[in-house]
Protein backbone atom coordinates (compact mmCIF):
# COMPACT_ATOMS: atom_id res chain seq x y z
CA UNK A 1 0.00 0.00 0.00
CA UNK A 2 2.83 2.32 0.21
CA UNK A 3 4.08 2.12 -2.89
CA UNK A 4 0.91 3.81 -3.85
CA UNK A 5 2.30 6.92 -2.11
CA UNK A 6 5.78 6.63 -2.77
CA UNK A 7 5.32 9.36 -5.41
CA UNK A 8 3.91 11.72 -3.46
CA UNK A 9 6.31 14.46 -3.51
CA UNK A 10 6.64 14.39 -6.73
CA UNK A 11 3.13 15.51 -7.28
CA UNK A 12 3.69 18.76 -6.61
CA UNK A 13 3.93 20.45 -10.20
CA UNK A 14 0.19 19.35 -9.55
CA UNK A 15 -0.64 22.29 -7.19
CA UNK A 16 -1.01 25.66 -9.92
CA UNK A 17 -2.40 24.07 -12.53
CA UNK A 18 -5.76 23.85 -10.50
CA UNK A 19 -5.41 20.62 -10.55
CA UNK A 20 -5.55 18.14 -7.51
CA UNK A 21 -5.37 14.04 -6.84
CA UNK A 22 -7.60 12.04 -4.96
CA UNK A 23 -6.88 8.92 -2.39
CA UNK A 24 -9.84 7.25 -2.39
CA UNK A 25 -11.67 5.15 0.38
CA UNK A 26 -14.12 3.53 1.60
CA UNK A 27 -15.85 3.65 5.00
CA UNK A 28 -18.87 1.47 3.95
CA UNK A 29 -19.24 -0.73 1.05
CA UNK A 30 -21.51 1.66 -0.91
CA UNK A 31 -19.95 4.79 -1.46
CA UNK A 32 -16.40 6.19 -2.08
CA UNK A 33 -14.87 8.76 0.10
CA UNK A 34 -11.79 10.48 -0.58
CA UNK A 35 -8.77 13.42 0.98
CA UNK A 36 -5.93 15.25 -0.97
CA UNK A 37 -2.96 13.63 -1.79
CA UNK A 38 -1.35 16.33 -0.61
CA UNK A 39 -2.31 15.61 3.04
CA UNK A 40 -1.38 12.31 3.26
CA UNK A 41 1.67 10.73 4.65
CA UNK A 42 1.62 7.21 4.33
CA UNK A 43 -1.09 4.04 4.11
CA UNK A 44 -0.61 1.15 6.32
CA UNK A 45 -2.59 -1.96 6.91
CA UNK A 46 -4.15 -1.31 10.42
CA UNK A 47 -1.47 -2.33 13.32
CA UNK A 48 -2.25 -3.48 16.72
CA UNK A 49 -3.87 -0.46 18.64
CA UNK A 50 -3.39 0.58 22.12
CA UNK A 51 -5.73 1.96 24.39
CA UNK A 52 -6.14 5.66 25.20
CA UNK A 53 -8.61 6.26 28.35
CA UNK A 54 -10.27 9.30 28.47
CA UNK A 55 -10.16 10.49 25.03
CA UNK A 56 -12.50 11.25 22.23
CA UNK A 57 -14.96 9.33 21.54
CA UNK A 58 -14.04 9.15 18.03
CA UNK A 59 -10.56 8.16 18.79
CA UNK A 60 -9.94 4.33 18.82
CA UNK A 61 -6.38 4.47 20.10
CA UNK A 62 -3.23 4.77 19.28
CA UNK A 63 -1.03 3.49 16.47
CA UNK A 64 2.88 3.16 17.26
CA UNK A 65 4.55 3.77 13.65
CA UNK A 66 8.04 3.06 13.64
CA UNK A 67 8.34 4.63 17.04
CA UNK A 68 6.04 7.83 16.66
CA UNK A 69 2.65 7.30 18.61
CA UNK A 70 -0.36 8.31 16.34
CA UNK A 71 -3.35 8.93 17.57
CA UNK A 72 -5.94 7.09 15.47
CA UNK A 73 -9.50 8.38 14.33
CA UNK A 74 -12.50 6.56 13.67
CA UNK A 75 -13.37 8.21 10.26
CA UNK A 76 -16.91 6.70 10.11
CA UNK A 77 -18.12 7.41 13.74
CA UNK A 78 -16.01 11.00 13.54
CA UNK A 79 -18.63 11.85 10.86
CA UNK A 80 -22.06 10.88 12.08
CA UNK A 81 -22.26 7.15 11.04
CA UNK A 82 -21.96 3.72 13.24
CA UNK A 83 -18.26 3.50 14.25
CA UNK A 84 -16.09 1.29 12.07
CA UNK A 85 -15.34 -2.22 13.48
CA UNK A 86 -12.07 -2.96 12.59
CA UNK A 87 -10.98 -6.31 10.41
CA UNK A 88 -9.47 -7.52 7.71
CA UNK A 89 -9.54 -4.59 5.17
CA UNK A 90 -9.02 -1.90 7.71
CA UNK A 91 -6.48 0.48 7.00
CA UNK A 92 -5.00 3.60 8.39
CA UNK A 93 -4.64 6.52 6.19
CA UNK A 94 -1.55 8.92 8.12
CA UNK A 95 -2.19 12.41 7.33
CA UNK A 96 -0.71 15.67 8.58
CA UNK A 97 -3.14 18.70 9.03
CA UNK A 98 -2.09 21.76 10.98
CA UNK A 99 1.06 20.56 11.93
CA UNK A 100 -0.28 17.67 13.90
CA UNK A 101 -0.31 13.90 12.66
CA UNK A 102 -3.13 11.97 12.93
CA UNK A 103 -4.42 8.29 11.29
CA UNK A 104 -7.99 7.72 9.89
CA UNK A 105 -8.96 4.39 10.39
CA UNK A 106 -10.95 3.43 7.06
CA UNK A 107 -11.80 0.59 5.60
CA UNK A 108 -10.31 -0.41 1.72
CA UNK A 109 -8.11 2.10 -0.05
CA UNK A 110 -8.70 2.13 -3.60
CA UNK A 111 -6.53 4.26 -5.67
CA UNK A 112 -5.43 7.54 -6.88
CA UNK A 113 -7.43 9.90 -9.11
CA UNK A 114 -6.04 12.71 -10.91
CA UNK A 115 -8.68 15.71 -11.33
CA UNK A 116 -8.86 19.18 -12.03
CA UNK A 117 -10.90 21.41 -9.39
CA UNK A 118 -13.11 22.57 -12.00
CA UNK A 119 -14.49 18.96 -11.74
CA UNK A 120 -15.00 19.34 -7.87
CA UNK A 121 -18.18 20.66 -6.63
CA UNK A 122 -19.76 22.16 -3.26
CA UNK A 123 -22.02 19.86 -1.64
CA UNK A 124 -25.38 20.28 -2.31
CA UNK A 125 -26.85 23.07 -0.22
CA UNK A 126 -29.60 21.00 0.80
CA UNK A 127 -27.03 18.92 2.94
CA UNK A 128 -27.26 21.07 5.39
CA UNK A 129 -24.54 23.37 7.34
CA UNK A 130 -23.26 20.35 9.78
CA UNK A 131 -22.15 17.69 6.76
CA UNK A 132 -18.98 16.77 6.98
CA UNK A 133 -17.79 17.34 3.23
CA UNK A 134 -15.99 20.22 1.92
CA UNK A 135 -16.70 19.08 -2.07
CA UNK A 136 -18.46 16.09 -3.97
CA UNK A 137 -17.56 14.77 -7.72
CA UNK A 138 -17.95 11.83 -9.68
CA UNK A 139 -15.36 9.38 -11.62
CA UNK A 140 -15.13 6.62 -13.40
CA UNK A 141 -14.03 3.25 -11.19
CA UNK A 142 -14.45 -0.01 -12.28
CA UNK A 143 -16.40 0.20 -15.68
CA UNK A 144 -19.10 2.60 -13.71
CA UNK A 145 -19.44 6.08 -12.52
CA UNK A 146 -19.27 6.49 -8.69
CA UNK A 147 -20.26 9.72 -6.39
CA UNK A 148 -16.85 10.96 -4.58
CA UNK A 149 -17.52 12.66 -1.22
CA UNK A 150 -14.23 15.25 0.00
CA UNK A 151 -14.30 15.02 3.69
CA UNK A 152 -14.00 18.01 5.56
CA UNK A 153 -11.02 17.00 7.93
CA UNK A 154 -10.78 20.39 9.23
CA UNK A 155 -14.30 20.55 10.85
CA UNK A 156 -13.57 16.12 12.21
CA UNK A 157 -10.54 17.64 13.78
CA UNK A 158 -12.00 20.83 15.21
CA UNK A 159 -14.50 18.73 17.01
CA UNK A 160 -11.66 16.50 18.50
CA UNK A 161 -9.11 18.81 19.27
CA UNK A 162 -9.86 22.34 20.86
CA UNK A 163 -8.63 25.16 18.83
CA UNK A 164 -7.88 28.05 20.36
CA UNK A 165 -8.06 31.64 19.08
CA UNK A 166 -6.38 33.51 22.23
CA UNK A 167 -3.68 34.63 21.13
CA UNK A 168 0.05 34.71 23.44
CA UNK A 169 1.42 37.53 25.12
CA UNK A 170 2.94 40.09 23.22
CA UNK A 171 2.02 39.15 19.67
CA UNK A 172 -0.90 41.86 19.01
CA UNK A 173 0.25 45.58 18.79
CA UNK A 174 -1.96 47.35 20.95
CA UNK A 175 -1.31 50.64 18.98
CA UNK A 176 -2.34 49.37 15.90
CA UNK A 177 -5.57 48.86 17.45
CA UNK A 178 -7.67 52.02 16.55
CA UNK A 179 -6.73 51.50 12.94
CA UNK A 180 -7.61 48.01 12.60
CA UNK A 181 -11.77 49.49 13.02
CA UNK A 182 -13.07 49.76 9.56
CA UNK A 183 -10.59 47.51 7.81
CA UNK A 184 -12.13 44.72 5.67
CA UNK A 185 -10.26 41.23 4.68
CA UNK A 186 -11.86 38.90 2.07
CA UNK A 187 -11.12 35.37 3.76
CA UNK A 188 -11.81 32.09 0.92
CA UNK A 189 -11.86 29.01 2.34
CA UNK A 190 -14.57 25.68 1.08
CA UNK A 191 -14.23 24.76 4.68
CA UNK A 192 -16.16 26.55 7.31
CA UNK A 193 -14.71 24.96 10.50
CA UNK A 194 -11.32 27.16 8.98
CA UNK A 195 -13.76 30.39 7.85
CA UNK A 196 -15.12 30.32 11.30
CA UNK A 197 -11.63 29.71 13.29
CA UNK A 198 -9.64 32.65 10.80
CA UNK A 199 -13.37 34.82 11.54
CA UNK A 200 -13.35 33.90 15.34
CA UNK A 201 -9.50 35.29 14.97
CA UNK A 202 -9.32 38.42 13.23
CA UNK A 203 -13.21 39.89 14.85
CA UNK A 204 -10.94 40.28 18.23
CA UNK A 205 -8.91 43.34 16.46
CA UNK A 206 -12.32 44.24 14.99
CA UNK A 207 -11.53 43.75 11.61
CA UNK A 208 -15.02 43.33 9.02
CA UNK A 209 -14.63 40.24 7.62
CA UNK A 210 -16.49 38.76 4.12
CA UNK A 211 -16.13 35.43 3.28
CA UNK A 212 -16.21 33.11 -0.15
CA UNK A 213 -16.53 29.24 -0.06
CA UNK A 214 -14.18 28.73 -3.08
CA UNK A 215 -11.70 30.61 -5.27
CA UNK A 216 -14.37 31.06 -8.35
CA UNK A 217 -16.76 32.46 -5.82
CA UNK A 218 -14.16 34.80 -4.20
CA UNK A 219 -12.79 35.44 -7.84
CA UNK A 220 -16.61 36.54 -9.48
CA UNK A 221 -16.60 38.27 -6.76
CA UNK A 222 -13.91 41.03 -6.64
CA UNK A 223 -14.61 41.10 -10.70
CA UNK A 224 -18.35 42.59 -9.96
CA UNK A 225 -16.60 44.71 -7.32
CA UNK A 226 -13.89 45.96 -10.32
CA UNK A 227 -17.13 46.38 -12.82
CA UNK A 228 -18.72 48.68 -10.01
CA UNK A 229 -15.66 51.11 -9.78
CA UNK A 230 -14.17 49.77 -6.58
CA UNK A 231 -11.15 48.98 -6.12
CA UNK A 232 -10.21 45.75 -3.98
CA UNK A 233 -6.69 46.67 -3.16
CA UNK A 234 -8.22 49.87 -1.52
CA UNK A 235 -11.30 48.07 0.05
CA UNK A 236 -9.61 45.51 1.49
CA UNK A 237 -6.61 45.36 3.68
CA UNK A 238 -5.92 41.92 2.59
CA UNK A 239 -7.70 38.55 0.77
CA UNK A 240 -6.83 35.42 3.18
CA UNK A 241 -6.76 32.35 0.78
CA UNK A 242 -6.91 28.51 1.64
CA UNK A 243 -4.90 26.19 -1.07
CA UNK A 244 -7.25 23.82 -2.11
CA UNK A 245 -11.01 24.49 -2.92
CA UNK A 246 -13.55 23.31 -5.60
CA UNK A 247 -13.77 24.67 -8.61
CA UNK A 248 -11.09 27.03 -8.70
CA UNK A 249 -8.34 26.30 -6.14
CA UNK A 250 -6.37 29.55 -4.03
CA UNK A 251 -3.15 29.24 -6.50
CA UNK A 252 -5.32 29.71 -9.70
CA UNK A 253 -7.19 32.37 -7.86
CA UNK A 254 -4.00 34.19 -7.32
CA UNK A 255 -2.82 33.98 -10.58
CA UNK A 256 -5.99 35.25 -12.34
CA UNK A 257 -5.84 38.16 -9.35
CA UNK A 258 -2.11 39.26 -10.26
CA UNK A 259 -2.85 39.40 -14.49
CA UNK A 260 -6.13 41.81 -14.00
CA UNK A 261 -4.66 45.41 -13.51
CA UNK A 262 -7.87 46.18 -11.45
CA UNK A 263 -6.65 44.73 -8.75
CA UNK A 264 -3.24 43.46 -9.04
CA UNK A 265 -2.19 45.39 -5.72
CA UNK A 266 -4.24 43.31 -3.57
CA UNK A 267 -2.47 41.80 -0.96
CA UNK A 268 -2.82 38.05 -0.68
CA UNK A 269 -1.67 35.56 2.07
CA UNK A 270 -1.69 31.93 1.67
CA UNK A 271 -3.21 30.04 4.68
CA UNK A 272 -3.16 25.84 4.00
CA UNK A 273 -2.88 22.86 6.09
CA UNK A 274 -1.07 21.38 2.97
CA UNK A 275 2.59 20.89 4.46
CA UNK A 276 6.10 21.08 2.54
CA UNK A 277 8.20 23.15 1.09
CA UNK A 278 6.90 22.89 -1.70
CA UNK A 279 3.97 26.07 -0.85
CA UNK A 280 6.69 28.65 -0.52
CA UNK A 281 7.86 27.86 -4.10
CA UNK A 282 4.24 28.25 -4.93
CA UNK A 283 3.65 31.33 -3.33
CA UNK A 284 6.64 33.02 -5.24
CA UNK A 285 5.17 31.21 -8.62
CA UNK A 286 2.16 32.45 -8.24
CA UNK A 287 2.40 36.10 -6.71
CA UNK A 288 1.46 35.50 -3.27
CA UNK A 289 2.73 38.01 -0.55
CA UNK A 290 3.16 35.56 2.16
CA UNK A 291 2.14 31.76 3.40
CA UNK A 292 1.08 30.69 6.63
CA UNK A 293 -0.10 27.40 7.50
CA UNK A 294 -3.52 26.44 9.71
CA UNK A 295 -4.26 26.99 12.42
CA UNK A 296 -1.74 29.56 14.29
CA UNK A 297 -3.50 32.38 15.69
CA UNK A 298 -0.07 34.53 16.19
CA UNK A 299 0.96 33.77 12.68
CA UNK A 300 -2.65 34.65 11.59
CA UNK A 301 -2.61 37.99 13.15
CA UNK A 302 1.03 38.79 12.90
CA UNK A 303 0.51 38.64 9.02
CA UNK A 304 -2.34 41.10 9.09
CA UNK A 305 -0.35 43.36 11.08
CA UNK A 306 2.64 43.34 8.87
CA UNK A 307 0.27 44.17 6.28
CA UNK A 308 -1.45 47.19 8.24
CA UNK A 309 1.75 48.43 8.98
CA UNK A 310 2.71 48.38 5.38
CA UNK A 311 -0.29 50.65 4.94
CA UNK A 312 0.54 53.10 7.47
CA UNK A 313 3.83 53.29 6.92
CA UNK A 314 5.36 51.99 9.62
């Protein structure tokens, strides 16, 4: 099973082209699941598990992987079904989100799918604001065409692990205070477990916030706002962009942002959970100002002051 990751970082020249690949799973026998490449460490056959008293409910225990303990989520229970009992064809799907390591236990891992985001679509908005999918599609698997459900890992790991938005001593700027009233910042994100933690963040300086679920929507967007005479490089203070979204993913939005004059001066920060070095390349490929990865209040806030200083002059 690892060999079907073993190309992984290679994959890269991927991220740009709006253009994404797909593990897919399966929790239940009748419908595919899937997560980003991207966000994915390794798959292993299921080891022995040891107990953890005390902790989630959706965590089953905890995996030892070549001496690094790994705590181990229940995928299906973590997302409103009947836990997963585990046998034969479980497997454990490492990822890394938000600096922290974590295994899904699923049950078979199919393959890889290479897609374009144009191809991935927002749930249904019938589903409701408490599924747990950030996008759905469909592919072709086995001679048939199969629905794909994206789950949204950031909102199964906000509900395990607290988040929180306090931020340490000595990181805000308590003079930059009266000028952060009034200031507006575009945040784009097809998660809203990360909208609501980067919205929960910045309201604390009292900063306006607008948000899009994906880069097309954040892109249509500032183009209506161009076609009405405004300006978005003097509207907002800065657009906060996640990496990976349906449709049109936070690189491509970038890139389509820098080649209209309009608003070419907008300043754009990069906030992902993808890890590797391979985002700061992007950022400079693209035309982002800076990256920061999810979730790290300071860094969060420290970037927006940089930027308001900018402004001011400072």
């Amino acid at each position: 099973m690892a060999k079907v990751l073993d190309s992984v970082d290679q994959r890269t020249q991927l991220v740009g082209e709006n253009r994404l690949e797909l593990l897919l799973f399966r929790i239940n026998s009748s419908q595919l699941f899937a997560i980003n490449v991207f966000k994915v460490k390794e798959v292993v056959k299921l080891p022995q598990l040891s107990a953890l008293p005390g902790s989630h409910p959706s965590i089953s225990g905890v995996a030892n992987i070549r001496g690094t303990s790994i705590p181990v989520i229940n995928l299906r229970g973590a997302i409103g079904f009947t836990p997963m009992s585990q046998d034969e064809e479980s497997n454990l799907i490492i990822t890394e989100y938000n600096r922290s390591v974590q295994g899904f236990l699923v049950g078979k891992v199919e393959h890889i799918v290479n897609m374009t985001w144009s191809d991935i679509l927002p749930p249904p908005k019938t589903s409701g604001k408490n599924n747990y999918l950030t996008a759905i599609s469909r592919v072709e698997y086995q001679e048939k065409t199969e629905l794909v459900s994206i789950i949204d890992v950031e909102k199964v790991l906000a509900e395990i692990i607290d988040y929180d938005i306090r931020l340490s001593e000595g990181v805000l700027d308590e003079q930059l205070l009266p000028f952060f009233h009034g200031r507006k910042i575009l945040i784009v994100d097809d998660s809203s477990t990360a909208r609501r933690q980067v919205r929960d963040t910045l309201e604390q300086l009292g900063i306006e916030i607008t948000e899009a679920s994906d880069g097309l929507q954040a892109w249509n967007m500032l183009k209506a706002w161009c076609d009405e005479g405004r300006n978005p490089a003097e509207d907002l203070l800065m657009l906060i962009t996640d990496a990976e979204m349906p449709e049109m993913d936070g690189y491509k939005l970038t890139d389509e942002i820098r080649n209209d004059p309009r608003m070419s001066g907008l300043s754009i920060t990069l906030n992902t959970s993808l890890s590797g070095s391979f985002n700061k390349a992007m950022v400079e490929k693209v035309g982002c100002d800076r990256f920061i990865s999810k979730f790290q209040p300071d860094l969060l806030v420290g970037a927006v002051q940089e930027q308001l200083k900018s402004i001011l002059g400072r």
